[in-house]
PDB file of N, CA and C in Angstrom:
ATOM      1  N   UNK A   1     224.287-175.755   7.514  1.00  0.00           N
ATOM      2  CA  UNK A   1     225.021-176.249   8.655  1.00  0.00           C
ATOM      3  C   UNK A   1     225.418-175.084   9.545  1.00  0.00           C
ATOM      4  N   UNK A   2     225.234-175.266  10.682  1.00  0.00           N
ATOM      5  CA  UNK A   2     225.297-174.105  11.635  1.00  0.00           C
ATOM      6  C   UNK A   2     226.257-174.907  13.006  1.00  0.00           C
ATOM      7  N   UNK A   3     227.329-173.776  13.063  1.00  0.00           N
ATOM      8  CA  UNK A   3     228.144-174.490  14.127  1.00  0.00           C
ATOM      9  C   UNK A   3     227.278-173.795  15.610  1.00  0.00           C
ATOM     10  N   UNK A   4     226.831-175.499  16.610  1.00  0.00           N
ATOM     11  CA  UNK A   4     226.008-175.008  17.911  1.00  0.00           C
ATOM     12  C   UNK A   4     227.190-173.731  18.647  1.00  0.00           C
ATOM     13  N   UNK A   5     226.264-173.013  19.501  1.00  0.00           N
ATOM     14  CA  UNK A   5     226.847-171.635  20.021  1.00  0.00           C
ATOM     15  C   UNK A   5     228.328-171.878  20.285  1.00  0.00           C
ATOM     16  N   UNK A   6     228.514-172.872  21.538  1.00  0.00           N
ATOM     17  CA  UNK A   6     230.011-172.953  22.301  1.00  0.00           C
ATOM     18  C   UNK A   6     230.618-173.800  21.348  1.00  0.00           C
ATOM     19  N   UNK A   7     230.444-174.007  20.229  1.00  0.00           N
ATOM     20  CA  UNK A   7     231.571-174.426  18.994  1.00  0.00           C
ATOM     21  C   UNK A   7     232.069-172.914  17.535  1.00  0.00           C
ATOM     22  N   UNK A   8     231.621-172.412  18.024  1.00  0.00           N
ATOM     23  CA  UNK A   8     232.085-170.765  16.711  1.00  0.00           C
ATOM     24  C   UNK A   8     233.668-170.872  16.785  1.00  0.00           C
ATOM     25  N   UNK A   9     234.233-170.841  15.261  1.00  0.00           N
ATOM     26  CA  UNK A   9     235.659-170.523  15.546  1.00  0.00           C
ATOM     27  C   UNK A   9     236.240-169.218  16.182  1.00  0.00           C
ATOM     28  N   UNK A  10     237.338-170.049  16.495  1.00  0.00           N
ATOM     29  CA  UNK A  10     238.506-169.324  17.081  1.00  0.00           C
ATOM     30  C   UNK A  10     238.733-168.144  16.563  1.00  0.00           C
ATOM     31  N   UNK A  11     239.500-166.887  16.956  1.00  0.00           N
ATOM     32  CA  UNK A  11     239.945-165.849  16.061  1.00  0.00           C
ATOM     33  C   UNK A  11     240.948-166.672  14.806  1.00  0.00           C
ATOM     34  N   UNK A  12     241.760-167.500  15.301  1.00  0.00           N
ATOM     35  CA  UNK A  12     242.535-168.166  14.554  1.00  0.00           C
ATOM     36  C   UNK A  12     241.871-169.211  13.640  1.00  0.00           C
ATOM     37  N   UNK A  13     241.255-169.740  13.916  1.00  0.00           N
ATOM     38  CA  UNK A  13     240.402-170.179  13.074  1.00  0.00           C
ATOM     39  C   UNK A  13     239.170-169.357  11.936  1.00  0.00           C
ATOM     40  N   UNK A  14     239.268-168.734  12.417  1.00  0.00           N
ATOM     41  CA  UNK A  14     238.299-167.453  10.898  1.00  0.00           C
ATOM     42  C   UNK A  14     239.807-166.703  10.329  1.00  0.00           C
ATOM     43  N   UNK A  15     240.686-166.711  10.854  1.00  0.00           N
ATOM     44  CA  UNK A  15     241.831-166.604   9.889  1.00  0.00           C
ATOM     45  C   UNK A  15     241.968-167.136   9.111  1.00  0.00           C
ATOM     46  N   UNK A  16     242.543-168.596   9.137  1.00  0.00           N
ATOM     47  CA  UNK A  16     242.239-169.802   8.552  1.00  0.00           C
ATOM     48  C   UNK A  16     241.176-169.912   7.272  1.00  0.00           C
ATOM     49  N   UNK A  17     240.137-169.827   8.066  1.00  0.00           N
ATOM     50  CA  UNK A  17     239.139-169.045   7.078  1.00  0.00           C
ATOM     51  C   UNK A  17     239.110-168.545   6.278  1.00  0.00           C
ATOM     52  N   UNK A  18     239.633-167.092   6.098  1.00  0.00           N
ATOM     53  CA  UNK A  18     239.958-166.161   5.539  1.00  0.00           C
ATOM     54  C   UNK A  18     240.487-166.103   4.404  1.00  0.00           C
ATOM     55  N   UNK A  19     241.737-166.991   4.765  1.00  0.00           N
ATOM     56  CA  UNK A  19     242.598-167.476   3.816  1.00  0.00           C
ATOM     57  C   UNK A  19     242.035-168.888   2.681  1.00  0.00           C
ATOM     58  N   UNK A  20     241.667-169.040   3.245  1.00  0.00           N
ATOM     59  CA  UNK A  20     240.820-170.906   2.557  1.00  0.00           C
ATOM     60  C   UNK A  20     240.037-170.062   1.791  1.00  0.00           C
ATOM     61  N   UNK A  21     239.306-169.342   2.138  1.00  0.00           N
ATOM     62  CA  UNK A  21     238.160-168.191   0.947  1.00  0.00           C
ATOM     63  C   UNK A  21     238.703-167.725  -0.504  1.00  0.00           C
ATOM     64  N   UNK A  22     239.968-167.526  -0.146  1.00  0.00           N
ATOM     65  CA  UNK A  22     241.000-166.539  -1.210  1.00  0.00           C
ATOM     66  C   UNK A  22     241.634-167.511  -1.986  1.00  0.00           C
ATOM     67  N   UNK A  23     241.496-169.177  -1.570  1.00  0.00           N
ATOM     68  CA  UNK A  23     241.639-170.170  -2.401  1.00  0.00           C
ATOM     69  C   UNK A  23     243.222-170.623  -2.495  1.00  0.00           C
ATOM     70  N   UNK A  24     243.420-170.046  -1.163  1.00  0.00           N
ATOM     71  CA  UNK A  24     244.579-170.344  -1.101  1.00  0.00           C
ATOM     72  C   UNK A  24     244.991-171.806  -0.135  1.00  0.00           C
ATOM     73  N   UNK A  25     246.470-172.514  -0.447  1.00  0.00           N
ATOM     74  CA  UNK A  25     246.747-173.979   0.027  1.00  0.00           C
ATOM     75  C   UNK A  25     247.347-174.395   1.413  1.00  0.00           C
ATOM     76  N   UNK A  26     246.815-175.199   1.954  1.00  0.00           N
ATOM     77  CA  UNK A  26     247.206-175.385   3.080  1.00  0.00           C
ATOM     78  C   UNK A  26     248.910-174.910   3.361  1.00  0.00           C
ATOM     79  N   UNK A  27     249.774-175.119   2.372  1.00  0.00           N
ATOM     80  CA  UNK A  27     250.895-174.552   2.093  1.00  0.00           C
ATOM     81  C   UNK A  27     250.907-172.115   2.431  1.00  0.00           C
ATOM     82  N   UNK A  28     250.257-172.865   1.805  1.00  0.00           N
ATOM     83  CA  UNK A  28     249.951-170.953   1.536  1.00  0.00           C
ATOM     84  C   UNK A  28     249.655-170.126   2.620  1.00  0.00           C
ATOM     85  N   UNK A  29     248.433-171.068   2.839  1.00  0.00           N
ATOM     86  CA  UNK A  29     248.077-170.293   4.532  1.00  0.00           C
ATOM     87  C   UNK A  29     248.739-170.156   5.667  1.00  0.00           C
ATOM     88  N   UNK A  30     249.971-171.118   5.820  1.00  0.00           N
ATOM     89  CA  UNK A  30     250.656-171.385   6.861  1.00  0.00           C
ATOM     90  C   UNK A  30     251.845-169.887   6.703  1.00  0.00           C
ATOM     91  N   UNK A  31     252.037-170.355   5.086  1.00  0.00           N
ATOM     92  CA  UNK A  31     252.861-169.046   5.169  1.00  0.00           C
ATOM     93  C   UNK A  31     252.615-167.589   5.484  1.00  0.00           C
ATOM     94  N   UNK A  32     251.683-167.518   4.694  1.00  0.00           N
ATOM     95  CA  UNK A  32     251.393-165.916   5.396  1.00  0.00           C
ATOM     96  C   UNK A  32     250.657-165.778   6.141  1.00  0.00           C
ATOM     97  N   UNK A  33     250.104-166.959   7.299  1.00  0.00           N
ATOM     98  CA  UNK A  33     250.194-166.222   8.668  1.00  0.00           C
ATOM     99  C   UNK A  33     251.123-166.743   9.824  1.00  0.00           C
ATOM    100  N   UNK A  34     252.218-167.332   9.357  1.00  0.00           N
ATOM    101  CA  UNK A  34     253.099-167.160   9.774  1.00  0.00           C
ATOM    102  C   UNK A  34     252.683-168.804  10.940  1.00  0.00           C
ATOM    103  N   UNK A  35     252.503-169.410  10.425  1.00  0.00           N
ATOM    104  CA  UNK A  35     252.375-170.477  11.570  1.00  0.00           C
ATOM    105  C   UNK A  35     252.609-171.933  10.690  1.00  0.00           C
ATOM    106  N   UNK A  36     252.691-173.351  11.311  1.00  0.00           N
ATOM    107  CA  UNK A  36     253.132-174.296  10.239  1.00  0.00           C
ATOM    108  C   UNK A  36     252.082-174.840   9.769  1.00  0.00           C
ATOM    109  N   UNK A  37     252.114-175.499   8.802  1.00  0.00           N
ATOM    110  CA  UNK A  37     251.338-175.912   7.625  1.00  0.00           C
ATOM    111  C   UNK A  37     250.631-176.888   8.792  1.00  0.00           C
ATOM    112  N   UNK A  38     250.869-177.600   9.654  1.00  0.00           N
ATOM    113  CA  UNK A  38     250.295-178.727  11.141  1.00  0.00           C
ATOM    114  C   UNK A  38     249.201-177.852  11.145  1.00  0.00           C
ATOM    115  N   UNK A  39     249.723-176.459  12.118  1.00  0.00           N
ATOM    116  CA  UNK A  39     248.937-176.029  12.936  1.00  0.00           C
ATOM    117  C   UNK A  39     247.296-175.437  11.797  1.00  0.00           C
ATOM    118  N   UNK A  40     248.000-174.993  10.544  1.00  0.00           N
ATOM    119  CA  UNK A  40     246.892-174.986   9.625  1.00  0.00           C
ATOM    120  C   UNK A  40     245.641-176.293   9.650  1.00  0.00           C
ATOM    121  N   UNK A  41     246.311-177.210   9.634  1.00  0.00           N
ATOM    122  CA  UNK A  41     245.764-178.723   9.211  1.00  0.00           C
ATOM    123  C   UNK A  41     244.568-178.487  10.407  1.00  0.00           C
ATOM    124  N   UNK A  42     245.563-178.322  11.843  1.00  0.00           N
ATOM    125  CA  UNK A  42     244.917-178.779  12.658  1.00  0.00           C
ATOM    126  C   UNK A  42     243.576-177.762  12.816  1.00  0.00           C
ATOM    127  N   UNK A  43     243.840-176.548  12.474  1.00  0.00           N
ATOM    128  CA  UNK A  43     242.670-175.819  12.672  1.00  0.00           C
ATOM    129  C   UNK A  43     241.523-176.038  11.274  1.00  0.00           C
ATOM    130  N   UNK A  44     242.132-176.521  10.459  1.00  0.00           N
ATOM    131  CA  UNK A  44     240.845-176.946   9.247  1.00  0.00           C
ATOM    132  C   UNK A  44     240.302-178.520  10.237  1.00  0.00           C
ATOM    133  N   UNK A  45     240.603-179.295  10.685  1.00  0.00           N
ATOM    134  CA  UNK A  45     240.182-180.198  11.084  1.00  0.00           C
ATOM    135  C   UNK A  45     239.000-179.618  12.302  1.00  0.00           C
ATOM    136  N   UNK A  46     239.585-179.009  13.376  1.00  0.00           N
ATOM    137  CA  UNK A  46     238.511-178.645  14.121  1.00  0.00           C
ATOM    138  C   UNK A  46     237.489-177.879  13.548  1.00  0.00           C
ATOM    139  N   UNK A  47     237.616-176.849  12.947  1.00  0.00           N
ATOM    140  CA  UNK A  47     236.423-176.005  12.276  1.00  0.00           C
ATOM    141  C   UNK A  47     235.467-177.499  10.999  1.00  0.00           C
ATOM    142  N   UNK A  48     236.243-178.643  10.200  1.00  0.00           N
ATOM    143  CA  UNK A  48     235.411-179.689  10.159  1.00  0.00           C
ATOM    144  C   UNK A  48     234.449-180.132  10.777  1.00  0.00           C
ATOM    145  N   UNK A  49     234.750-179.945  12.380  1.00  0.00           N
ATOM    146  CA  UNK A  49     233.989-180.916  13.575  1.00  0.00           C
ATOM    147  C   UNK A  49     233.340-180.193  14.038  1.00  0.00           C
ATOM    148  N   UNK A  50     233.560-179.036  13.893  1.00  0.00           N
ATOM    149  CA  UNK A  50     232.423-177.932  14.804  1.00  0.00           C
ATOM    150  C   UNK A  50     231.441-177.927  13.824  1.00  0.00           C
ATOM    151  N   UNK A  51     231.852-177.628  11.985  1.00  0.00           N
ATOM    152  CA  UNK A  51     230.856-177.145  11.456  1.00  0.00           C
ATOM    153  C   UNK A  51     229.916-178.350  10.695  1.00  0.00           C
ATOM    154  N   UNK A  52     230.453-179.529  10.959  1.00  0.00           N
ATOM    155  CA  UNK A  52     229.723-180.816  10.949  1.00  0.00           C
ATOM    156  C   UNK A  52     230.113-181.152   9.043  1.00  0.00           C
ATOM    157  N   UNK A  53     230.862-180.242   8.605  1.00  0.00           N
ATOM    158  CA  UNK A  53     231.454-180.334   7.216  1.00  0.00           C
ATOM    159  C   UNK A  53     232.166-181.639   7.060  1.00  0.00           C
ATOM    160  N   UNK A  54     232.279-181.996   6.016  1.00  0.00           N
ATOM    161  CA  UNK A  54     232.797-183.289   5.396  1.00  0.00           C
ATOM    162  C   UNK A  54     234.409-183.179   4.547  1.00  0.00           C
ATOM    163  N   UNK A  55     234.530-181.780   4.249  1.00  0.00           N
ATOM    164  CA  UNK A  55     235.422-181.526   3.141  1.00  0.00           C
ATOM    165  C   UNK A  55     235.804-179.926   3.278  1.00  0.00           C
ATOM    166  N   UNK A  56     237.304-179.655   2.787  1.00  0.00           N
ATOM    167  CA  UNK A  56     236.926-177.893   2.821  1.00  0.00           C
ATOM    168  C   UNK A  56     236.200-177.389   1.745  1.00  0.00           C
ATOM    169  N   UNK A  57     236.022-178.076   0.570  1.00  0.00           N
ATOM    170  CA  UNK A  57     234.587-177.182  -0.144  1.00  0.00           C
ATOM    171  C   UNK A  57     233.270-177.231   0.218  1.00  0.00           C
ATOM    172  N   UNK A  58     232.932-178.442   1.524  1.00  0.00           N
ATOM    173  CA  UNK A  58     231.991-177.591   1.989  1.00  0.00           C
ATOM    174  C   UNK A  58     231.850-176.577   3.043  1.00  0.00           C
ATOM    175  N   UNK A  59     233.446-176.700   3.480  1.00  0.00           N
ATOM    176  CA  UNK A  59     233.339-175.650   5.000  1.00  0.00           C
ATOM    177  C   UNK A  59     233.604-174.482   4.223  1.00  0.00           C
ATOM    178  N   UNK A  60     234.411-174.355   2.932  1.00  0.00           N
ATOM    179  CA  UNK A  60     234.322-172.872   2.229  1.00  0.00           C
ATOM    180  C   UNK A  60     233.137-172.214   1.831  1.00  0.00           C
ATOM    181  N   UNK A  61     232.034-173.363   1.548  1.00  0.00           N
ATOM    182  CA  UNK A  61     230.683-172.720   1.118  1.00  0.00           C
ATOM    183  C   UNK A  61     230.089-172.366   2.639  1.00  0.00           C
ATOM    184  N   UNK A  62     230.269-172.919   3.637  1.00  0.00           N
ATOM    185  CA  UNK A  62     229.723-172.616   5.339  1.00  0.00           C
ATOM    186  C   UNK A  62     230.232-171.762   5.610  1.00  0.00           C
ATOM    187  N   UNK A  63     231.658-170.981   5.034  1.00  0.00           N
ATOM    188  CA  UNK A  63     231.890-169.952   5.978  1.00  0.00           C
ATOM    189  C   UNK A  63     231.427-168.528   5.031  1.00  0.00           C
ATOM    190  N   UNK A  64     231.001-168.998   3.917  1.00  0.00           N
ATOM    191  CA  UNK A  64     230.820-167.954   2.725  1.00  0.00           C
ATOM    192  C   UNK A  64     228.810-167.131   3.323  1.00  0.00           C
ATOM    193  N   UNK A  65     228.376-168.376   3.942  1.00  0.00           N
ATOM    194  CA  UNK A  65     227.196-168.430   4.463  1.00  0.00           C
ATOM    195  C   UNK A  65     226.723-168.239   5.959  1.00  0.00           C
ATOM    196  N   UNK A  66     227.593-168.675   6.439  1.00  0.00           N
ATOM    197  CA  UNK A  66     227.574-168.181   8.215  1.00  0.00           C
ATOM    198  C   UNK A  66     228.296-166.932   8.852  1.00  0.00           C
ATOM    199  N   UNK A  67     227.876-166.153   8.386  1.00  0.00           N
ATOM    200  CA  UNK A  67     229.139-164.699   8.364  1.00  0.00           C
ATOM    201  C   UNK A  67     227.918-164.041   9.600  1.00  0.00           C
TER     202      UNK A  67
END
């Protein structure tokens, strides 16, 4: 699955990323980067729609692969 060109995440969104890699919880992520557990949600939802993913274990295996 390949997100088309004008859909690539956000800087904030490969944060997001980042953190989801390290297996850490929507709880978790919010905390240490300092933003609310929403705005987490909301950026796993868009990176869903860009990367045509169904679930975050498969957007964790897409971002492990689209680097």
């Amino acid at each position: 699955m390949v997100a088309p060109a004008g859909l690539q995440p956000t800087p904030a969104e490969r944060r997001v990323l980042s953190e989801l890699r390290r297996g850490k919880s929507n709880g978790s992520i919010a905390t240490t980067l300092a933003i609310s557990r929403r705005t987490v949600e909301c950026h796993l939802s868009r990176l869903l729609s860009k990367t045509g993913c169904r679930n975050r274990t498969q957007l964790l295996l897409w971002s492990m692969t689209e680097r």
